[in-house]
N, C-alpha and C. Protein backbone atom coordinates (compact mmCIF):
# COMPACT_ATOMS: atom_id res chain seq x y z
N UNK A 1 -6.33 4.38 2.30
CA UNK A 1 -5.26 4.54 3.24
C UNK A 1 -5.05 6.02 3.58
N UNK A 2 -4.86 7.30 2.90
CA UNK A 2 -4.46 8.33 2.63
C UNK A 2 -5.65 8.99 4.08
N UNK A 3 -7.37 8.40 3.65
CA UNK A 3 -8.51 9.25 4.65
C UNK A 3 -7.93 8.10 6.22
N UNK A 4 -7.67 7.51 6.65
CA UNK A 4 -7.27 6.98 7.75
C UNK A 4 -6.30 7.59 8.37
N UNK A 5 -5.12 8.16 7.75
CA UNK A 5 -3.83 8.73 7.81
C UNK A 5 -4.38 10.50 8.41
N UNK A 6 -5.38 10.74 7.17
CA UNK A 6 -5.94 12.04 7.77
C UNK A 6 -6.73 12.10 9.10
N UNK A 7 -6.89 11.11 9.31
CA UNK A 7 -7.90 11.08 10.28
C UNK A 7 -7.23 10.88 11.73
N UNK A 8 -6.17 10.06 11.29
CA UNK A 8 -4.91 9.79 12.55
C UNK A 8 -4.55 10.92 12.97
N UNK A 9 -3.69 11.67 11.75
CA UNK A 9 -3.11 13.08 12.37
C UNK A 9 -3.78 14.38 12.94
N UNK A 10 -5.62 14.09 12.25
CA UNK A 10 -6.31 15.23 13.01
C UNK A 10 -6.75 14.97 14.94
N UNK A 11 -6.37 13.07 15.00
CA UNK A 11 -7.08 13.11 16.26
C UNK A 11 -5.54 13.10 16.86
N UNK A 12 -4.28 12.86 16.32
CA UNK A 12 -3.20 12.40 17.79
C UNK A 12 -2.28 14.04 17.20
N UNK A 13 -2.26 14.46 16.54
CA UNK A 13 -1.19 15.60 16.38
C UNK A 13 -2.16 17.25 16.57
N UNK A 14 -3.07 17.15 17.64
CA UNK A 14 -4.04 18.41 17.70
C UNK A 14 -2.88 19.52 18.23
N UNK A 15 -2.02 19.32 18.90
CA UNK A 15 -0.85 20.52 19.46
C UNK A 15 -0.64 21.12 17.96
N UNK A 16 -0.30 20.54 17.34
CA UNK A 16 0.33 20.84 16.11
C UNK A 16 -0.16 21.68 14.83
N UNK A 17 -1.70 20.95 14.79
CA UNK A 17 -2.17 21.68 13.79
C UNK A 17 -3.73 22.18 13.98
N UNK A 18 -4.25 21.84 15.21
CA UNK A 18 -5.63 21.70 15.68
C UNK A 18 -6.74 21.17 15.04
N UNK A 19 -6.53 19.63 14.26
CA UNK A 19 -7.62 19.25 13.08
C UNK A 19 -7.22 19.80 12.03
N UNK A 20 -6.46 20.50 11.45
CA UNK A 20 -6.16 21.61 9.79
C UNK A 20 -5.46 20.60 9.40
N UNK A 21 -6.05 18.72 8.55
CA UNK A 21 -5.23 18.08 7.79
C UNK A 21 -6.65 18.07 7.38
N UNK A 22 -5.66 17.64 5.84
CA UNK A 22 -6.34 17.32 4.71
C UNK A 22 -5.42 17.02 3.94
N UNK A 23 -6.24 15.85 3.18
CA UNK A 23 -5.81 14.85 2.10
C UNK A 23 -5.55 15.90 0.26
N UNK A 24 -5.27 15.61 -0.07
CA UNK A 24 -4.55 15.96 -1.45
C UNK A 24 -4.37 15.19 -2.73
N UNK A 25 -4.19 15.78 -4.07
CA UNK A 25 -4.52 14.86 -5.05
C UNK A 25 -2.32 14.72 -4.95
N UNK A 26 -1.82 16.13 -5.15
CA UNK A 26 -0.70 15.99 -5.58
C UNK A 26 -0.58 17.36 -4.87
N UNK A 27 0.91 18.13 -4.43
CA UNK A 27 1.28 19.00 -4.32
C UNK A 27 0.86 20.18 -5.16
N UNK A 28 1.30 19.95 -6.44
CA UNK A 28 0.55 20.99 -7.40
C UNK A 28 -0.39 22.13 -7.01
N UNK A 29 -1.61 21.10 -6.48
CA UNK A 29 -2.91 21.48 -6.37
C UNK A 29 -3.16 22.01 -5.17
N UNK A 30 -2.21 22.28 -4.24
CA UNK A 30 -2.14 22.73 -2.97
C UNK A 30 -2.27 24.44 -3.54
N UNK A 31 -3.22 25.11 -3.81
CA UNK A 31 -3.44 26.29 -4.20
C UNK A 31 -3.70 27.26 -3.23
N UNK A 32 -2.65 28.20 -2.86
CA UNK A 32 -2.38 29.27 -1.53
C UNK A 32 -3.74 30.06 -1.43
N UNK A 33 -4.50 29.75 -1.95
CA UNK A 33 -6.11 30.68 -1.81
C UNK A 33 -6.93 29.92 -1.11
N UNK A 34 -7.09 28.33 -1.85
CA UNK A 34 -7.35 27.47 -1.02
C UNK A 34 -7.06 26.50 0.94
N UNK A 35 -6.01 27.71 0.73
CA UNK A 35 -4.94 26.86 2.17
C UNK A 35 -5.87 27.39 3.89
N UNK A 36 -5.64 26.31 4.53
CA UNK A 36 -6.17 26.21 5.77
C UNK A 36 -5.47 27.03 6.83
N UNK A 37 -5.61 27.18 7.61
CA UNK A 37 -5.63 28.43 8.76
C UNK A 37 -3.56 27.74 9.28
N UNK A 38 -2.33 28.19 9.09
CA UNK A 38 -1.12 27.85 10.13
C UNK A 38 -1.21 27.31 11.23
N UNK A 39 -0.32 26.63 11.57
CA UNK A 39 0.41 25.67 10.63
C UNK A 39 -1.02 24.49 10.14
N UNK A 40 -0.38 23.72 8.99
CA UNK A 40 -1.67 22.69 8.60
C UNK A 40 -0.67 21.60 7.93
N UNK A 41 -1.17 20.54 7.55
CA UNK A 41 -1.06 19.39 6.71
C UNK A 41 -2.00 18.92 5.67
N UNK A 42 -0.90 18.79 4.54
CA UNK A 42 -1.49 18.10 3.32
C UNK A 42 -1.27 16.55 3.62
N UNK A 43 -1.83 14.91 3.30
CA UNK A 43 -1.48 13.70 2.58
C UNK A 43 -1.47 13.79 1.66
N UNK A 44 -0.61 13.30 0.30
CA UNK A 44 -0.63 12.83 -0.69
C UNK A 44 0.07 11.55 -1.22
N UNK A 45 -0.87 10.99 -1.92
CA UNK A 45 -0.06 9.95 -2.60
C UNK A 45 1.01 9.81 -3.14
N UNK A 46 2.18 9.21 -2.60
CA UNK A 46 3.29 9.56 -3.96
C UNK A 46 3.32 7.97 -4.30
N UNK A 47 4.47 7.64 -5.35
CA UNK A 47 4.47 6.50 -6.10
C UNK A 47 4.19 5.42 -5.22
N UNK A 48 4.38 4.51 -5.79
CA UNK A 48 4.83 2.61 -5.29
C UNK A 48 5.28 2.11 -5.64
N UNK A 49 5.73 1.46 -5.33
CA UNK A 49 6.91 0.35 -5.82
C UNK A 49 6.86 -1.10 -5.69
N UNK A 50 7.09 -2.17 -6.48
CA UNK A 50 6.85 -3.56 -6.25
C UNK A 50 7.99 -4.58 -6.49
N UNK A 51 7.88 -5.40 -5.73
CA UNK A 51 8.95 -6.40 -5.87
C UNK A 51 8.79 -7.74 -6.34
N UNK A 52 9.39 -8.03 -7.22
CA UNK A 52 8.78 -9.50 -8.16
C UNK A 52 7.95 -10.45 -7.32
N UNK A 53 7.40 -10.61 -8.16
CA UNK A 53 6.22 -11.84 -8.09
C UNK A 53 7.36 -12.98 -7.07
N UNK A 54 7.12 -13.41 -6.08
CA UNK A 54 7.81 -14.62 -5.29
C UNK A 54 7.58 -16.11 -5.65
N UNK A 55 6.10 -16.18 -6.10
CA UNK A 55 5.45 -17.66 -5.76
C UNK A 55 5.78 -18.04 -7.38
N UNK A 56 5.89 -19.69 -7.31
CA UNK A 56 6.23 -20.38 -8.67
C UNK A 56 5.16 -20.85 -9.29
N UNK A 57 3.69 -21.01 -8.16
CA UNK A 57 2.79 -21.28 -9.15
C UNK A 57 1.71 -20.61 -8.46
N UNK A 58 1.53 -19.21 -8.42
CA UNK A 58 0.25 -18.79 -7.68
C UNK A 58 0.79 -17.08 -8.24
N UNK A 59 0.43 -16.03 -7.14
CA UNK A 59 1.05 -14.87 -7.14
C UNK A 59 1.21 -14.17 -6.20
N UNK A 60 2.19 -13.74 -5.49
CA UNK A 60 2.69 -13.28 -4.48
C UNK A 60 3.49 -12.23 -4.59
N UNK A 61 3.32 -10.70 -4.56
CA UNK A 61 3.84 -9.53 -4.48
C UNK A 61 3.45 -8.66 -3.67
N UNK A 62 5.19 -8.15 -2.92
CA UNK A 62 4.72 -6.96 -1.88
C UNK A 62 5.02 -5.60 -2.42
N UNK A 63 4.04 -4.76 -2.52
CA UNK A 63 4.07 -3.50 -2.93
C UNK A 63 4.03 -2.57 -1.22
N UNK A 64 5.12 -1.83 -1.83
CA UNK A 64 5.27 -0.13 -0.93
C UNK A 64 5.16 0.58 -1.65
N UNK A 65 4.00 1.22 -1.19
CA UNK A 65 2.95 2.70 -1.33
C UNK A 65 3.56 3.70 -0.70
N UNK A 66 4.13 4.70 -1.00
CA UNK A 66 4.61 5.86 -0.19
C UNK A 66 3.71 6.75 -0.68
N UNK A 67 3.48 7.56 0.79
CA UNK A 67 2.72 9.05 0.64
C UNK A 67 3.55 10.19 1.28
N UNK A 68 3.57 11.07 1.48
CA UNK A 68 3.66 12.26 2.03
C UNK A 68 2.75 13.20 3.09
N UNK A 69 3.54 13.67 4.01
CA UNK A 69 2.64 14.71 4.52
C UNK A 69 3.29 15.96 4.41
N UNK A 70 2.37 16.89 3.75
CA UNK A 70 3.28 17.88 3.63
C UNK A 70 3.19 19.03 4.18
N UNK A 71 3.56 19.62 5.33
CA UNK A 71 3.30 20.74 6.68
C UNK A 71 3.60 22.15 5.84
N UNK A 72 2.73 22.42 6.19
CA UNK A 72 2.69 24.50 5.58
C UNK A 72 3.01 24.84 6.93
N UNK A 73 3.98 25.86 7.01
CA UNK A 73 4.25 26.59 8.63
C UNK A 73 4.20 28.02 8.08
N UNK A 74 4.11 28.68 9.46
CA UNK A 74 4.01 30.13 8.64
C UNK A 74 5.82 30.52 8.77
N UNK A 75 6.20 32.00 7.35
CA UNK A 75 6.92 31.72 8.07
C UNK A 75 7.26 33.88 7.56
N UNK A 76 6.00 34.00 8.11
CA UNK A 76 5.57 35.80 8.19
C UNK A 76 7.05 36.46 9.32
N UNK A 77 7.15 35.41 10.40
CA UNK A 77 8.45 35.88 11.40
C UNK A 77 9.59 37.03 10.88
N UNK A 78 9.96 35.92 9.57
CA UNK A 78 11.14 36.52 8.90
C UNK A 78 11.04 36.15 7.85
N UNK A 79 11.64 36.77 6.56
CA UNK A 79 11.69 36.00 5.28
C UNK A 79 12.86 35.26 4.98
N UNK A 80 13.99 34.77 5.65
CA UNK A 80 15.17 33.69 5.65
C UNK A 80 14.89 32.48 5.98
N UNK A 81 13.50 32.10 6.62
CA UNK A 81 12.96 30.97 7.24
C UNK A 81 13.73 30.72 8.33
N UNK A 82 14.21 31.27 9.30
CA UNK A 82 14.90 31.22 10.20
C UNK A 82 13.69 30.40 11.91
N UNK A 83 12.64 31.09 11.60
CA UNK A 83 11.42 30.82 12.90
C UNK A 83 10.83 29.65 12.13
N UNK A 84 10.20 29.44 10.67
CA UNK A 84 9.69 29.00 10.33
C UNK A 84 10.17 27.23 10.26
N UNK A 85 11.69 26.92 10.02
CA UNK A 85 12.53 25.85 10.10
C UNK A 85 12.56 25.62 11.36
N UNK A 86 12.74 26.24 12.78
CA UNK A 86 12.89 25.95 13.78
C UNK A 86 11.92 24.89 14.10
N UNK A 87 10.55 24.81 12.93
CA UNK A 87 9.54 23.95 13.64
C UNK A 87 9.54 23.00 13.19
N UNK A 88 10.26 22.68 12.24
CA UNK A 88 10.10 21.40 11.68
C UNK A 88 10.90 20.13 12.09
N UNK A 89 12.18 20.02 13.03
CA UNK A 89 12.15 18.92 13.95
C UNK A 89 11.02 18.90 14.71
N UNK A 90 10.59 19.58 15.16
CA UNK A 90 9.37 19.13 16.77
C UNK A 90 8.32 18.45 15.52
N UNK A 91 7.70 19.43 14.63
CA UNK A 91 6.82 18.79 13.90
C UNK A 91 6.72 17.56 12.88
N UNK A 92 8.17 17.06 12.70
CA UNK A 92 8.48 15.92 12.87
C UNK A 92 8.32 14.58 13.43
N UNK A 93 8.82 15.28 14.68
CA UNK A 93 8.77 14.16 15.54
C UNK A 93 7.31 14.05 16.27
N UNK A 94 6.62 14.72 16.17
CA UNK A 94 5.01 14.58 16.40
C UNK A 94 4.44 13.48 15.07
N UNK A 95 4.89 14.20 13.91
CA UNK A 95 4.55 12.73 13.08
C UNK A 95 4.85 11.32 13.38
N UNK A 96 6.14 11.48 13.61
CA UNK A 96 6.80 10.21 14.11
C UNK A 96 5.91 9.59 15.23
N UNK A 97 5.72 10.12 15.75
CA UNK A 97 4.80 9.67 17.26
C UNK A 97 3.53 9.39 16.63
N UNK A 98 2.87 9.86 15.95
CA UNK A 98 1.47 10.01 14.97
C UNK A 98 1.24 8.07 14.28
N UNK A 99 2.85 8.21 13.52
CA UNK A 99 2.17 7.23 12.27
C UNK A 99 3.34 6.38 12.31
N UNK A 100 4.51 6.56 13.04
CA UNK A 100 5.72 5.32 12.58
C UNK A 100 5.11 3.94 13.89
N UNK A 101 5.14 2.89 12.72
CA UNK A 101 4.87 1.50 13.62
C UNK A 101 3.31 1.22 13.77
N UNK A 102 2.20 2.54 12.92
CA UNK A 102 1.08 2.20 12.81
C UNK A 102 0.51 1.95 11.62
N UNK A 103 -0.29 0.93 11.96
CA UNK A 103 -0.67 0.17 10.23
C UNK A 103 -2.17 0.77 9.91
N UNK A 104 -2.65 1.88 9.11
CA UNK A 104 -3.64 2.58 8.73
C UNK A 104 -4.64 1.70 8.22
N UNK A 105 -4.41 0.09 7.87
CA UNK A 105 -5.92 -0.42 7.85
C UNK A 105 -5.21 -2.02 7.70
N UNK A 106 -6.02 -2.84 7.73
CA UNK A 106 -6.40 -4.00 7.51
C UNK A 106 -5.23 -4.94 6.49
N UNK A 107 -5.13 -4.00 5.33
CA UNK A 107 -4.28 -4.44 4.55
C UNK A 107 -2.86 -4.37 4.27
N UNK A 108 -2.64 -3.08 4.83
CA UNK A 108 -0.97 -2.31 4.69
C UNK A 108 -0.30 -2.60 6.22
N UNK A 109 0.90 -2.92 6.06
CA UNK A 109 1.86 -3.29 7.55
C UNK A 109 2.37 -1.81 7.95
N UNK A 110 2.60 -2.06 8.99
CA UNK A 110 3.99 -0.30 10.04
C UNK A 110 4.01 0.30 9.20
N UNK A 111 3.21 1.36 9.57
CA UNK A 111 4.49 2.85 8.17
C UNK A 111 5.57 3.00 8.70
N UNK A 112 6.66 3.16 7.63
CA UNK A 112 7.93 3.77 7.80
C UNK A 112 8.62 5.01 7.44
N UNK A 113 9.58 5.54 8.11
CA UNK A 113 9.91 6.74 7.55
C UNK A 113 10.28 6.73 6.54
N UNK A 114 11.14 7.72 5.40
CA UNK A 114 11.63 7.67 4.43
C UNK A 114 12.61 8.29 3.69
N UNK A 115 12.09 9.81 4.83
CA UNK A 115 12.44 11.27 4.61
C UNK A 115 12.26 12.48 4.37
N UNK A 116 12.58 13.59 4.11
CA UNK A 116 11.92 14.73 3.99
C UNK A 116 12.58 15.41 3.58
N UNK A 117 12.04 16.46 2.88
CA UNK A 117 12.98 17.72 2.32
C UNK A 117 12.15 18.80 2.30
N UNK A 118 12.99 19.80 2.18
CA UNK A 118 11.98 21.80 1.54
C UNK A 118 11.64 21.36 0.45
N UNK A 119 10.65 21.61 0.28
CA UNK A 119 9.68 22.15 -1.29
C UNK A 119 9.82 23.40 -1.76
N UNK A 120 9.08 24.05 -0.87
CA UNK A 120 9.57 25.95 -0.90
C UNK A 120 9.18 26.49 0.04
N UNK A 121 9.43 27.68 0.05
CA UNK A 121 9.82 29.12 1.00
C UNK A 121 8.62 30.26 0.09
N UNK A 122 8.05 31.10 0.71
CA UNK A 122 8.42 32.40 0.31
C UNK A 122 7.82 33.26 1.47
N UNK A 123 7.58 34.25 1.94
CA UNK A 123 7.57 35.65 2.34
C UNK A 123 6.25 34.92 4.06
N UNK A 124 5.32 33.98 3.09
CA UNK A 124 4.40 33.60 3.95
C UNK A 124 4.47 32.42 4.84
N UNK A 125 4.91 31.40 3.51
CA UNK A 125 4.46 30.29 3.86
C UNK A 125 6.01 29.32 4.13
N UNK A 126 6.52 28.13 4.57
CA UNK A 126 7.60 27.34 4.15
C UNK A 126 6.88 25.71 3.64
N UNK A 127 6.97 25.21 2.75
CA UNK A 127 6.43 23.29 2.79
C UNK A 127 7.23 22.92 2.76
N UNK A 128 7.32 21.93 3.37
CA UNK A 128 7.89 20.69 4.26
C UNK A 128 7.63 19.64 3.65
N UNK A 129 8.24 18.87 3.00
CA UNK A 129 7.42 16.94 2.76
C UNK A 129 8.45 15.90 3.79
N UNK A 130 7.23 15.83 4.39
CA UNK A 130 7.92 14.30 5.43
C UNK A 130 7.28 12.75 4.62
N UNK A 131 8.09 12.12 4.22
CA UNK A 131 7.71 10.89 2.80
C UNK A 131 7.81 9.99 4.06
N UNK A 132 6.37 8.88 3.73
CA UNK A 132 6.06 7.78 4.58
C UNK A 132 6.18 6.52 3.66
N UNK A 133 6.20 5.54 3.79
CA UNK A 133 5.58 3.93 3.07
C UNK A 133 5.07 3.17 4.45
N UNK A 134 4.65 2.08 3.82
CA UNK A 134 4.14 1.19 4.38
C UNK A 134 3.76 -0.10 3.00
N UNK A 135 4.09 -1.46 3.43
CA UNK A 135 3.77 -2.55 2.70
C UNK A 135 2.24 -3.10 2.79
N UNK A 136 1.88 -3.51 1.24
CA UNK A 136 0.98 -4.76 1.46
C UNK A 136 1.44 -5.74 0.25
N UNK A 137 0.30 -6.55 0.04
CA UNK A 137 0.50 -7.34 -0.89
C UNK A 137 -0.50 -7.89 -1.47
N UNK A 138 0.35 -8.47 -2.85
CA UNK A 138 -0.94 -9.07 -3.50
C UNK A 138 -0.90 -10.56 -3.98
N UNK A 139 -2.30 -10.82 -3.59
CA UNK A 139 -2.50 -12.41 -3.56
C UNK A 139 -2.80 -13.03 -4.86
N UNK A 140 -3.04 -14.26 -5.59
CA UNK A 140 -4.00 -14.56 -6.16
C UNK A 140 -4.91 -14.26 -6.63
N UNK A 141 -5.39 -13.50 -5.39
CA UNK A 141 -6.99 -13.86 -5.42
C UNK A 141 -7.05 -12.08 -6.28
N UNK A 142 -6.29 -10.97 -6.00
CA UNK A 142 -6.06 -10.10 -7.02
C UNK A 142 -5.76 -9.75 -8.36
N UNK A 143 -5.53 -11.04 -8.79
CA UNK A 143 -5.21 -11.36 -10.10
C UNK A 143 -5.82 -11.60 -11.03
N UNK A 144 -5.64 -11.74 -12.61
CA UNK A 144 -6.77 -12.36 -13.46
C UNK A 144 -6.71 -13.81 -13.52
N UNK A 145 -5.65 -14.47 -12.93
CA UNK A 145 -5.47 -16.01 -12.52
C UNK A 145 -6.53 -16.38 -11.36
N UNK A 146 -6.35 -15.55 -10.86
CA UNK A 146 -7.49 -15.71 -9.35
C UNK A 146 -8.58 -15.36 -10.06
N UNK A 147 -9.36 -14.59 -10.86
CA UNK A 147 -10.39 -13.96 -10.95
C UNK A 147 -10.87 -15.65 -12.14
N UNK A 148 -10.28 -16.28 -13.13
CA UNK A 148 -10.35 -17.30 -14.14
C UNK A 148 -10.53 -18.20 -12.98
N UNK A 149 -9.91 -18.78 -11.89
CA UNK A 149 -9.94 -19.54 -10.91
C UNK A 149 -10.90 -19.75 -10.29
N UNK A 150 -11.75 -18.78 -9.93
CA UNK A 150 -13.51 -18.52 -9.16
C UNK A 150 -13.81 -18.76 -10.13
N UNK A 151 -13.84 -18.57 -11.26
CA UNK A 151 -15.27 -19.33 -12.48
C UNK A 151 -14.90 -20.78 -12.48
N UNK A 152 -13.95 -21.51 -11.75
CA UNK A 152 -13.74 -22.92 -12.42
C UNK A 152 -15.13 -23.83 -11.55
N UNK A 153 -15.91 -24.74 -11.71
CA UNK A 153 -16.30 -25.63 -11.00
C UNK A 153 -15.30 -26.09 -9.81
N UNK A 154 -16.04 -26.36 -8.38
CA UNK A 154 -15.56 -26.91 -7.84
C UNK A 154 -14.99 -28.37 -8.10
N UNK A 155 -13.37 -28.26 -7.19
CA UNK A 155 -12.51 -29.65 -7.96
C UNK A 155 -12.99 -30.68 -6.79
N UNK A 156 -14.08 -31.60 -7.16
CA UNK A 156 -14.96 -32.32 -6.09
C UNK A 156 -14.45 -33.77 -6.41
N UNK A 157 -14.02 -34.28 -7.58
CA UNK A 157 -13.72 -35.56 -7.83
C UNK A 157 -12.54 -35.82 -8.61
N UNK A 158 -11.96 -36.61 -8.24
CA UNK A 158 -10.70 -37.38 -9.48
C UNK A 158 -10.57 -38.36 -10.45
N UNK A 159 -11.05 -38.55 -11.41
CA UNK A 159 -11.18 -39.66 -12.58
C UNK A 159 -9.62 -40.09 -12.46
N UNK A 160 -9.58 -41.80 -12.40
CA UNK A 160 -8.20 -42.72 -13.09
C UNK A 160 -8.40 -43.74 -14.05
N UNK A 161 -7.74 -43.51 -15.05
CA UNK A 161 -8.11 -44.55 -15.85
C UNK A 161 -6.82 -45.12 -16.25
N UNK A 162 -6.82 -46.72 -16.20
CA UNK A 162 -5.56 -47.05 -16.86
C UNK A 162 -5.61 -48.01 -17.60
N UNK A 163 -5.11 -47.74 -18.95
CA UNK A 163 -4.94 -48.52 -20.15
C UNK A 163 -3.29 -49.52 -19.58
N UNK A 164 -3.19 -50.83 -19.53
CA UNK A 164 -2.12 -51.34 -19.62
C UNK A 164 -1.26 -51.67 -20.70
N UNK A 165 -0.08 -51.90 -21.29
CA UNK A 165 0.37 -52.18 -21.90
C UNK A 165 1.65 -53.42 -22.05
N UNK A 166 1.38 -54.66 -22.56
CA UNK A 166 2.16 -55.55 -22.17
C UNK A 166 3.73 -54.97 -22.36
N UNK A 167 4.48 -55.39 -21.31
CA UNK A 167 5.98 -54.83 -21.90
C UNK A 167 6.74 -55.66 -22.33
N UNK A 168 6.32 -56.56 -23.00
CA UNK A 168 6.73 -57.46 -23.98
C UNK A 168 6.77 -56.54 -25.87
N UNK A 169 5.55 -56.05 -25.40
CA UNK A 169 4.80 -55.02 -26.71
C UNK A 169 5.78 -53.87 -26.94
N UNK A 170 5.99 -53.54 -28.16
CA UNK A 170 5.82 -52.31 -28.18
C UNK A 170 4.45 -51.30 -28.92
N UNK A 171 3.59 -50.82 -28.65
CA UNK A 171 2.87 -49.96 -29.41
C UNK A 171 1.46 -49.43 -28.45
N UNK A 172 0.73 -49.07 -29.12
CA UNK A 172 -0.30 -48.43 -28.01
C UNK A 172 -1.67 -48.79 -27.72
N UNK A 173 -1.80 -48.32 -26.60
CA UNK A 173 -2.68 -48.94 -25.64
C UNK A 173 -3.64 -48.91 -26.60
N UNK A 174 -4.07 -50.32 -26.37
CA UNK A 174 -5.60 -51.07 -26.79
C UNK A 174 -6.73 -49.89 -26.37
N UNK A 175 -6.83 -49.14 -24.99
CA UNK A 175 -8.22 -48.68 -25.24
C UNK A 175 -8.93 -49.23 -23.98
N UNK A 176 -8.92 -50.44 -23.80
CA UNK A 176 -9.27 -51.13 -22.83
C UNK A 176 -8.61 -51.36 -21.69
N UNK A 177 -9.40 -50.40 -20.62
CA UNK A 177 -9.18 -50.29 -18.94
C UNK A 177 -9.26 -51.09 -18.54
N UNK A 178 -7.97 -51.61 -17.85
CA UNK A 178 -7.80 -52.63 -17.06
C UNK A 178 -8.25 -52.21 -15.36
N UNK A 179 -7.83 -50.82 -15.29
CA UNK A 179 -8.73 -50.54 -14.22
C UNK A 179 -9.22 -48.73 -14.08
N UNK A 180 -9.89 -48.41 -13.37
CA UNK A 180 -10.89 -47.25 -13.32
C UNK A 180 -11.47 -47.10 -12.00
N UNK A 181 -11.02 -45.95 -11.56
CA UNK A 181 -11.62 -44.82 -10.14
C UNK A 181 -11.68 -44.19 -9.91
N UNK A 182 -12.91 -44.49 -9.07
CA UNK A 182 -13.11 -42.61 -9.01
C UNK A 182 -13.20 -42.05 -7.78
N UNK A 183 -12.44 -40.96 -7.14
CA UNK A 183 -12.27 -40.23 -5.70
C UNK A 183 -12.81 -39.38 -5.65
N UNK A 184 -13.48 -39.30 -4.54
CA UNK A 184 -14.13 -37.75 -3.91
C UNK A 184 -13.04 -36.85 -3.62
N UNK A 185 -13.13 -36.11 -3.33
CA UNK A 185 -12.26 -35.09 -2.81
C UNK A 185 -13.15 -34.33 -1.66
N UNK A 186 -12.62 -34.44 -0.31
CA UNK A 186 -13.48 -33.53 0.20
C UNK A 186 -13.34 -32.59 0.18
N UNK A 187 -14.72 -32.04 0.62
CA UNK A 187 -14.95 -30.06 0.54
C UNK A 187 -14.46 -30.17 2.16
N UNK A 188 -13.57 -28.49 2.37
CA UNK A 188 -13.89 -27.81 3.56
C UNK A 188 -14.06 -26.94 3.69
């Protein structure tokens, strides 16, 4: 999800940063020696979160994945961040235009906003984190119930067997089927 996201903001937000995104392990590691040409963008992963299992006999959970993008601006202007803050509504709302209501692949629904705050300031630089999510979920078929489930033989037939018991009686069945069948089940 994170290289799709990068790939979004280098082709629809070029005013902004001219291609200078790149993906990230964690903030941390955003190392000022390493940093790309003003203004630029980091993605990073931040947590997820999940919401109980729904289904009573299967498995059904929607997890939100939030990431971050986190904008380096310069902010050499002044050292109060006075020029450097000025950019971060517009560059905002270029994200917003970028990634809210777009689903980065196959599996995850709309990203949503979340929020943002300062990280830090100093003399050069200001970071910015604008926090995204977006939902998916997990099936069955992700599970170790699902994974025990593919080793079973296909369920192709139904055995019935029935022992009767007079209800005159009390005690247990003789053993001897009074009747016995057997159903296909079709495949589709």
């Amino acid at each position: 999800m994170i290289i799709e996201i990068v790939e979004a903001l280098k082709t629809r937000c070029v005013t902004q940063f001219t291609g200078r995104v790149a993906g990230a392990a964690e903030y941390q590691q955003l190392d000022p020696a390493a940093h790309m040409m003003l203004p630029a963008a980091y993605v990073i992963p931040l947590d997820d979160s999940a919401e109980p299992n729904t289904s009573d006999n299967g498995y059904t959970q929607v997890i939100r994945d939030n990431f971050a993008v986190i904008v380096v601006l310069s902010n050499v202007a002044d050292e109060i961040g006075k020029a450097s803050i000025s950019q971060v509504i517009p560059t905002r709302n270029a994200l917003f235009s970028a990634l809210l209501a777009w689903s980065p692949d196959d599996e995850h629904g709309p990203i949503e906003y979340e929020g943002g705050n300062l990280l830090s300031i100093d003399r050069a630089r200001m970071y910015y984190q604008f926090e995204f999510s977006c939902e998916t979920q997990i099936g069955e078929a992700d599970t170790y119930q699902g994974a025990a489930n593919a080793l079973l033989p296909d369920f192709t037939q139904v055995g019935v067997k029935v022992d009767l018991i007079d209800p005159s009686l009390t005690g247990e069945p003789d053993g001897d089927y009074e009747a016995v069948i057997q159903i296909d089940v079709p495949q589709t």
